[in-house]
Each structure stands twice: as structure tokens, then as C-alpha cells.
Protein backbone atom coordinates (compact mmCIF):
# COMPACT_ATOMS: atom_id res chain seq x y z
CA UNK A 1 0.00 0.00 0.00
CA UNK A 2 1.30 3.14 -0.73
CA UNK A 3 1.82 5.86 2.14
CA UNK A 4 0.48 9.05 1.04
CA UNK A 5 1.58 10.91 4.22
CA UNK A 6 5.00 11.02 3.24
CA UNK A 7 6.67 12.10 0.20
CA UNK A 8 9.54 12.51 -0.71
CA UNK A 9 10.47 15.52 -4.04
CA UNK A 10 12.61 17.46 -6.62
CA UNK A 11 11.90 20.64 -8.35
CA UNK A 12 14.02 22.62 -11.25
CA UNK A 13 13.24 25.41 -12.35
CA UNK A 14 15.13 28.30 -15.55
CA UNK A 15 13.95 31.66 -15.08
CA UNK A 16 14.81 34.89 -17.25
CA UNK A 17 15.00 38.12 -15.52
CA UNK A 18 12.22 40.78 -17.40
CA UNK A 19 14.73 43.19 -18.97
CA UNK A 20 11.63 45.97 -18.56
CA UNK A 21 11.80 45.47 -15.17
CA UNK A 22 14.93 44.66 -14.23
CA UNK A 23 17.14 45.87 -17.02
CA UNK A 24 19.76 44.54 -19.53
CA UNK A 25 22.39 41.82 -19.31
CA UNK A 26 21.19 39.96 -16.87
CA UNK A 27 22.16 36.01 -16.65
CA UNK A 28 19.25 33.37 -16.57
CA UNK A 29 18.47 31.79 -13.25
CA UNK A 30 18.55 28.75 -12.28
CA UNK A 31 17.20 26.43 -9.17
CA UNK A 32 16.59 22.96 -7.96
CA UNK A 33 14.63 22.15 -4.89
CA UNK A 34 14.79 18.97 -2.73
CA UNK A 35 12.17 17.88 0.29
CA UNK A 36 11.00 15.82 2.03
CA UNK A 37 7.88 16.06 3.56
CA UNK A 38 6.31 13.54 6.80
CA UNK A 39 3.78 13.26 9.08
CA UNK A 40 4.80 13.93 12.80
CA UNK A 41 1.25 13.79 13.99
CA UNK A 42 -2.12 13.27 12.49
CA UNK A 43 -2.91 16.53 12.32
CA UNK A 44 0.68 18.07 11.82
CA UNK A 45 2.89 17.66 8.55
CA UNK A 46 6.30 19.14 8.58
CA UNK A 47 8.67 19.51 5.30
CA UNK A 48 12.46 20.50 5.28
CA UNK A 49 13.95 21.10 1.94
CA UNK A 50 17.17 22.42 0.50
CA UNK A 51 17.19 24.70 -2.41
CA UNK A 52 19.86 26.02 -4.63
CA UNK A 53 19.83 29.21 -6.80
CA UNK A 54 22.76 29.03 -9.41
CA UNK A 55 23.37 32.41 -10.93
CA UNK A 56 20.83 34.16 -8.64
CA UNK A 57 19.29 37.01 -11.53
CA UNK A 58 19.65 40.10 -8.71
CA UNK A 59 22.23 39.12 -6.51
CA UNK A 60 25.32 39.29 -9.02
CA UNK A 61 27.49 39.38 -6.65
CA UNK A 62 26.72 35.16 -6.11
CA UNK A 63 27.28 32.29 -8.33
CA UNK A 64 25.44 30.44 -6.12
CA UNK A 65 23.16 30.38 -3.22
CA UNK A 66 21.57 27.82 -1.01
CA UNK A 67 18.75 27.81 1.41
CA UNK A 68 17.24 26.03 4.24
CA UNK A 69 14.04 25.86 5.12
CA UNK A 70 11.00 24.15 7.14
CA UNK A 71 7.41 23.96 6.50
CA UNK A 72 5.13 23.20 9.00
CA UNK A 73 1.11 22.59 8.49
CA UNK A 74 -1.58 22.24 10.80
CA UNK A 75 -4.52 20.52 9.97
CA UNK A 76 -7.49 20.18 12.30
């Protein structure tokens, strides 16, 4: 039987900066998203992931960038 609680995903992603909005010459974005996402208790669902911005569009000071995060949801 397959547990639908848990799951377990990847995300990519290529983004181009607007050039009205942001201006010329900037690089294309790109980022890729791991999680993972359980049940703690019935009624709570948490979900840390890892993501990772390679050549982030308005911070040209970075090649790269990588964040942390968790998700929490409550459900009652």
C-alpha cells in the first residue's frame, strides 16, 4: 500500500530576468529544490527542503546560493 503521508520531491526550475523590469544583461536563473515532507502527527505535517539558486538574476554578486528551510502545516 502506498503511504500518502510522506513524500519525498525534486523541483528545477530556468527563469529569465524581465529586462523591462529589471534591465539589460542579466544572466538566466537557475534552481533545484529537494524535500521531504512527513507526518509527525495526524494533524501536523512538517517539510524541510534544501534549495539552490545558481546564478541568482539580482544578486550578481553570487554564483550560487543555497537555502534552508521548514514547512510546517496544521490541519485540524
Amino acid at each position: 500500500m502506498l503511504d500518502m503521508r510522506n513524500a519525498i520531491g525534486i523541483a528545477l526550475n530556468r527563469s529569465r530576468p524581465n529586462e523591462d523590469t529589471f534591465g539589460l544583461g542579466l544572466k538566466d536563473q537557475y534552481m533545484a529544490e529537494i524535500y521531504y515532507r512527513f507526518e509527525l502527527l495526524r494533524v501536523v505535517t512538517l517539510t524541510p527542503s534544501v534549495q539552490v539558486i545558481v546564478d541568482p538574476a539580482l544578486n550578481l554578486d553570487e554564483d550560487l546560493i543555497t537555502i534552508g528551510s521548514l514547512r510546517a502545516r496544521l490541519a485540524f
